[in-house]
C-alpha atoms as a PDB file:
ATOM      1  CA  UNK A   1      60.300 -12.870 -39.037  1.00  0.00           C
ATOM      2  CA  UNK A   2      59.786  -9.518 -36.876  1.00  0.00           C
ATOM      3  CA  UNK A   3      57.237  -7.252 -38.317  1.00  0.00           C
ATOM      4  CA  UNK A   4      55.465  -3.855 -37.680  1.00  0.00           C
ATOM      5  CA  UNK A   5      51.590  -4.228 -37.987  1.00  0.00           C
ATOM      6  CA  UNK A   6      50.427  -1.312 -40.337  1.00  0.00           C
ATOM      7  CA  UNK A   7      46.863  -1.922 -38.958  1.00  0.00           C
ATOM      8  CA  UNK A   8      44.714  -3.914 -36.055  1.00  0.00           C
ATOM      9  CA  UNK A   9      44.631  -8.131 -36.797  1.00  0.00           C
ATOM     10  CA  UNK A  10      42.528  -9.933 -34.878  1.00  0.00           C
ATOM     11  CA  UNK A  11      43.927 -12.021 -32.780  1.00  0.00           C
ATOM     12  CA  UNK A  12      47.744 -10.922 -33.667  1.00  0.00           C
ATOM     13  CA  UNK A  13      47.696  -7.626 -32.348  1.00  0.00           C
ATOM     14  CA  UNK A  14      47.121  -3.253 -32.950  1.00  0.00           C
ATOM     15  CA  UNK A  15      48.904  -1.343 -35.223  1.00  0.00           C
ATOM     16  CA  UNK A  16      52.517  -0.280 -34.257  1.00  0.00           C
ATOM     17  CA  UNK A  17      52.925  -3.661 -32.612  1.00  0.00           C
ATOM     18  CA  UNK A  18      56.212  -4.854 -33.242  1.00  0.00           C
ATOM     19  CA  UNK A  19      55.553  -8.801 -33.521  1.00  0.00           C
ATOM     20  CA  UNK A  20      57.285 -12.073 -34.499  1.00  0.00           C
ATOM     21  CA  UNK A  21      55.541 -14.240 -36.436  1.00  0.00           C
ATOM     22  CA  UNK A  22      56.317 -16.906 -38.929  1.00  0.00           C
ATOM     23  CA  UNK A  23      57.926 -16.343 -42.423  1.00  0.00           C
ATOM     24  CA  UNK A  24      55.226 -17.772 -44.723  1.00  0.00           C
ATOM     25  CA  UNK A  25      52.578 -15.924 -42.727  1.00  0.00           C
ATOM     26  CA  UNK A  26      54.474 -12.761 -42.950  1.00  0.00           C
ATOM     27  CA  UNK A  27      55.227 -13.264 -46.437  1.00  0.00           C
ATOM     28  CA  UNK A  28      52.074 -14.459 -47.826  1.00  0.00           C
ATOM     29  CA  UNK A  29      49.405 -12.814 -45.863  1.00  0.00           C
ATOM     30  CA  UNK A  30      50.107  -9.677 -43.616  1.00  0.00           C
ATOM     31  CA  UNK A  31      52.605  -7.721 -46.317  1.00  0.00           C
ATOM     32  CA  UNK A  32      50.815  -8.395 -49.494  1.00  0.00           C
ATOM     33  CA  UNK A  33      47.566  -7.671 -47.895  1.00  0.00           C
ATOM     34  CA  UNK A  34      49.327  -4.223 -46.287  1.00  0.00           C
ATOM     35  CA  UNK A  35      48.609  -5.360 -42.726  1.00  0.00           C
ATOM     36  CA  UNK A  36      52.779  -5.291 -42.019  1.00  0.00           C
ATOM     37  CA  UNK A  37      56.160  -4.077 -42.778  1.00  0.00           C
ATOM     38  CA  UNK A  38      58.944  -6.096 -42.548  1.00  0.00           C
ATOM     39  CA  UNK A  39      60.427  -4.806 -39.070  1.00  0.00           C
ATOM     40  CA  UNK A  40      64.085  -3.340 -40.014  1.00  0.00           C
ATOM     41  CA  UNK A  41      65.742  -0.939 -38.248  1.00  0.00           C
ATOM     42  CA  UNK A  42      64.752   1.839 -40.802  1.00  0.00           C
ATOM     43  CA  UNK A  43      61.298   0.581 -40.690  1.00  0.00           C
ATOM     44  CA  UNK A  44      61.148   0.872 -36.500  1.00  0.00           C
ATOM     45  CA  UNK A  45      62.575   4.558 -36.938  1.00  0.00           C
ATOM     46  CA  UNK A  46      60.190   5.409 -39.515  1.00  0.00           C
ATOM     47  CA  UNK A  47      57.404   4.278 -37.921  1.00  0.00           C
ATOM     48  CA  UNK A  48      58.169   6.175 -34.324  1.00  0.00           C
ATOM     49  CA  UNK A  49      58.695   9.348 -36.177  1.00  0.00           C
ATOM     50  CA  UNK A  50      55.055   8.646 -37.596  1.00  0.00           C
ATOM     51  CA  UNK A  51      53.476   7.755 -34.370  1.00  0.00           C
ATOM     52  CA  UNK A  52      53.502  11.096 -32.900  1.00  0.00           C
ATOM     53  CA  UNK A  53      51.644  12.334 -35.829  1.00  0.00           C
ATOM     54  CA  UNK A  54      49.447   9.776 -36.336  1.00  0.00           C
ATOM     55  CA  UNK A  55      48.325  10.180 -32.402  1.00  0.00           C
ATOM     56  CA  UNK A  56      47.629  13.822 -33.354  1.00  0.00           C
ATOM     57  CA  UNK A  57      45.658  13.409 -35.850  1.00  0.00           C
ATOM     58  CA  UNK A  58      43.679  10.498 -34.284  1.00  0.00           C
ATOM     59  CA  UNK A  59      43.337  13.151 -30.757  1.00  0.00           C
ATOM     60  CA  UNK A  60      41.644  15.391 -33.104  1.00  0.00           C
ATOM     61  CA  UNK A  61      39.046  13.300 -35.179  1.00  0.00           C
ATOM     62  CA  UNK A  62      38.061  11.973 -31.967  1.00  0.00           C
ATOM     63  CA  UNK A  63      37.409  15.457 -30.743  1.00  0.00           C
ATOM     64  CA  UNK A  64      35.795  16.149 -34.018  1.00  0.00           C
ATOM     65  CA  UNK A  65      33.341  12.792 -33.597  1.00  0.00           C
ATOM     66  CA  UNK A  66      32.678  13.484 -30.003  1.00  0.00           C
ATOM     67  CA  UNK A  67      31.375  17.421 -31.494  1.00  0.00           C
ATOM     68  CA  UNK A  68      29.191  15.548 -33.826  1.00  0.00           C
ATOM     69  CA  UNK A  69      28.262  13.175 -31.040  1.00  0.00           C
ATOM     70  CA  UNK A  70      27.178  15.669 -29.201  1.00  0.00           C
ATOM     71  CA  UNK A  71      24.975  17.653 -31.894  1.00  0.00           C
ATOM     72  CA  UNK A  72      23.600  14.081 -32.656  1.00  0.00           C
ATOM     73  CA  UNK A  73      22.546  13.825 -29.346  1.00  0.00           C
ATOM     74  CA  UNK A  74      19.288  16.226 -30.078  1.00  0.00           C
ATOM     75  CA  UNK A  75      18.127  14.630 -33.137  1.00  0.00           C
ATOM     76  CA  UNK A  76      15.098  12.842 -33.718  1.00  0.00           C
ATOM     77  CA  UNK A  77      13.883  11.536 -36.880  1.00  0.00           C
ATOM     78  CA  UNK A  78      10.527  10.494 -37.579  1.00  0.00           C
ATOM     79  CA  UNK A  79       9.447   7.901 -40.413  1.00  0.00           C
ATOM     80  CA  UNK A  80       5.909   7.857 -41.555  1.00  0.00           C
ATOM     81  CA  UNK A  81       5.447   4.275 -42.538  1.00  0.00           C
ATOM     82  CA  UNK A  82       1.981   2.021 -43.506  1.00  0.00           C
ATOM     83  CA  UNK A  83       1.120  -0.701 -40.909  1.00  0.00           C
ATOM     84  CA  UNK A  84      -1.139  -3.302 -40.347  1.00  0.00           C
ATOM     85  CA  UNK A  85      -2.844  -4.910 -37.724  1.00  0.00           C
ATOM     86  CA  UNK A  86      -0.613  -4.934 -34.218  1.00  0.00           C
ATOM     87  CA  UNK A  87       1.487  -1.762 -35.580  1.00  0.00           C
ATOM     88  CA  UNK A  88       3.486  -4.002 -37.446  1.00  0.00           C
ATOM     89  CA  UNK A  89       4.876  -2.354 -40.537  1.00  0.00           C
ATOM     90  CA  UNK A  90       4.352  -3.416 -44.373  1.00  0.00           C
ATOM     91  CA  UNK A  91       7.839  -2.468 -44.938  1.00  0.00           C
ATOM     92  CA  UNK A  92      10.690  -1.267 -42.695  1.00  0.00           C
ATOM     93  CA  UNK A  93      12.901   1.712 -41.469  1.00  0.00           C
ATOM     94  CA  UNK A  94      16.461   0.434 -42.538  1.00  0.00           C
ATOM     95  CA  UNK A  95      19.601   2.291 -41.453  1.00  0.00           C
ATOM     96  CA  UNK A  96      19.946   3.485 -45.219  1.00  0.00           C
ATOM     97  CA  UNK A  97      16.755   5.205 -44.261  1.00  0.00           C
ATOM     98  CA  UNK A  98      18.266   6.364 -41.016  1.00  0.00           C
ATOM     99  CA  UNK A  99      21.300   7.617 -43.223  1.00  0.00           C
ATOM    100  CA  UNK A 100      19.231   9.166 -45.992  1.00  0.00           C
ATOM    101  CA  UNK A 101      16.920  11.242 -43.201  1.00  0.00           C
ATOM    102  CA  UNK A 102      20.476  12.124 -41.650  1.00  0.00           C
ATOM    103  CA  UNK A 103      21.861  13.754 -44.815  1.00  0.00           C
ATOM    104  CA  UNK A 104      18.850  15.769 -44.916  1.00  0.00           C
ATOM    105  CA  UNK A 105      19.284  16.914 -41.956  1.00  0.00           C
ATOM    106  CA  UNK A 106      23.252  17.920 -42.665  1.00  0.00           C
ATOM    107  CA  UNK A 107      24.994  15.083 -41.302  1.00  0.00           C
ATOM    108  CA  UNK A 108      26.571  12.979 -43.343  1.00  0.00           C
ATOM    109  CA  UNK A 109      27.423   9.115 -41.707  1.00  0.00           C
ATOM    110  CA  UNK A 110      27.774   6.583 -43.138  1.00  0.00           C
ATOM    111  CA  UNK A 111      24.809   3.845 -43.772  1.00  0.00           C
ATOM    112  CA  UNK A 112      27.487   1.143 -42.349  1.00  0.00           C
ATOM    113  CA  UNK A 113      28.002   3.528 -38.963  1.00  0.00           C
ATOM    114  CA  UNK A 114      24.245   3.195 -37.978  1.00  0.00           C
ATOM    115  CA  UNK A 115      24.542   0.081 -35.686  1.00  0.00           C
ATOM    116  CA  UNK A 116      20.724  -1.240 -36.429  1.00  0.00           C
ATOM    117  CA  UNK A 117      21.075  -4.865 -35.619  1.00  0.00           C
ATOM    118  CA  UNK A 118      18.072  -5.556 -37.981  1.00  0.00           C
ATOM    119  CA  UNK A 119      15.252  -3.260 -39.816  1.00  0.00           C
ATOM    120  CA  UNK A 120      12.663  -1.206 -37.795  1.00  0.00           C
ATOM    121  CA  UNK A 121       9.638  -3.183 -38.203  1.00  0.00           C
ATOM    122  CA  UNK A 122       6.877  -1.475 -35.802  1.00  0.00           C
ATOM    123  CA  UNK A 123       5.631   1.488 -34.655  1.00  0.00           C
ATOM    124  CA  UNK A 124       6.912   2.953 -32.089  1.00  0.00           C
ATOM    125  CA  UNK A 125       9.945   5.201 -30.633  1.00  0.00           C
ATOM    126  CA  UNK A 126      12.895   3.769 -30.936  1.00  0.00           C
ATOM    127  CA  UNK A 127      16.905   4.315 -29.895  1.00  0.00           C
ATOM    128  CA  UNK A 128      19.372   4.031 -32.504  1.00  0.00           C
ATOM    129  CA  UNK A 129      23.446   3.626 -31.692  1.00  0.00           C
ATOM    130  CA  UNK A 130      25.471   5.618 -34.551  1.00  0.00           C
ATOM    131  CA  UNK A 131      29.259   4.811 -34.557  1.00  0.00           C
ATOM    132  CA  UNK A 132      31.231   7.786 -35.402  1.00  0.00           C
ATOM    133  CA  UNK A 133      34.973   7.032 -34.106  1.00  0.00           C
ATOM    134  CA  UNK A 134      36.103   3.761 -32.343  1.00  0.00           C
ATOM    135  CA  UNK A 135      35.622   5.136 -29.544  1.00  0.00           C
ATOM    136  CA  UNK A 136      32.842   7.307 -29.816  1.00  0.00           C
ATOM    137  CA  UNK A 137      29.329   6.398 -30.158  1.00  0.00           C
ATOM    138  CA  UNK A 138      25.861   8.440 -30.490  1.00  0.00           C
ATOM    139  CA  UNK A 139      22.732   7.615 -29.982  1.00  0.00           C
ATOM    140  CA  UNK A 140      19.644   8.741 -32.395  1.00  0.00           C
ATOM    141  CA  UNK A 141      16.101   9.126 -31.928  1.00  0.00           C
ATOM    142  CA  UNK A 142      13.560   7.576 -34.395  1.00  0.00           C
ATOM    143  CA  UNK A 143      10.103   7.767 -34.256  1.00  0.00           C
ATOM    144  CA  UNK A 144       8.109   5.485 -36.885  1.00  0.00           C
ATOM    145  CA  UNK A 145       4.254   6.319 -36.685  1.00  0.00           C
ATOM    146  CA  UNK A 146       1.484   5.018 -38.985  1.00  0.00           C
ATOM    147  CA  UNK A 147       0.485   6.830 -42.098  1.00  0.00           C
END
């Protein structure tokens, strides 16, 4: 069965991709799930005429991420945190935190954008990569000291 791919699948393909694939996959997992169209001629037409817009739209939120990027760029944040022996901390600086200390500051991302690979768990100055488009990224300041 040909389909249209309404959105990326790993390791099938990127959205607009006009693909064949097999019927019961088609029909039981990529157009319930909204992944695909069935790929008729109505459905190819319908989705060019979209594709201009959509790559008009997407041209400007990257523009708009790579603005915020670039005001991101000059932030620090600093986290005043208890810690023991070593500079180890009792707790830790989470990217909830990171978020939470962002919103203060008027910037509002997402806790699942702030690519922390695990918890801030010392003192210490630290780099933090914040995901605003697919393909833009920003990078954070944080700076945990001891209370």
């Amino acid at each position: 069965m040909d389909i249209i791919l309404k959105a990326d699948v790993t390791h099938l393909g990127k959205a607009g991709d006009v693909l064949k694939v097999k019927d019961g996959y088609a029909r039981n997992y990529l157009i319930p799930r909204g992944l695909a169209n069935e790929a008729t001629e109505t459905a190819k037409r319908l989705y060019n005429e979209g594709a201009k817009r959509r790559a008009t739209q997407g041209a400007a939120a990257q523009a708009t991420a790579e603005e915020l990027a670039a005001r991101l760029g000059g932030v620090e944040l600093t986290f005043t945190a208890k810690a023991g022996e070593g500079d180890k901390l009792f707790g830790s600086v989470t990217a909830g935190d990171i978020g939470a200390k962002l919103a203060e500051k008027g910037f509002t991302i997402d806790k699942r954008d702030i690519e922390l690979e695990e918890p801030i768990r010392a003192v210490g100055a630290f780099k933090v990569p914040v995901r605003l488009h697919p393909a833009v990224r920003a990078e954070v300041r944080v700076s945990v000291v001891k209370e």
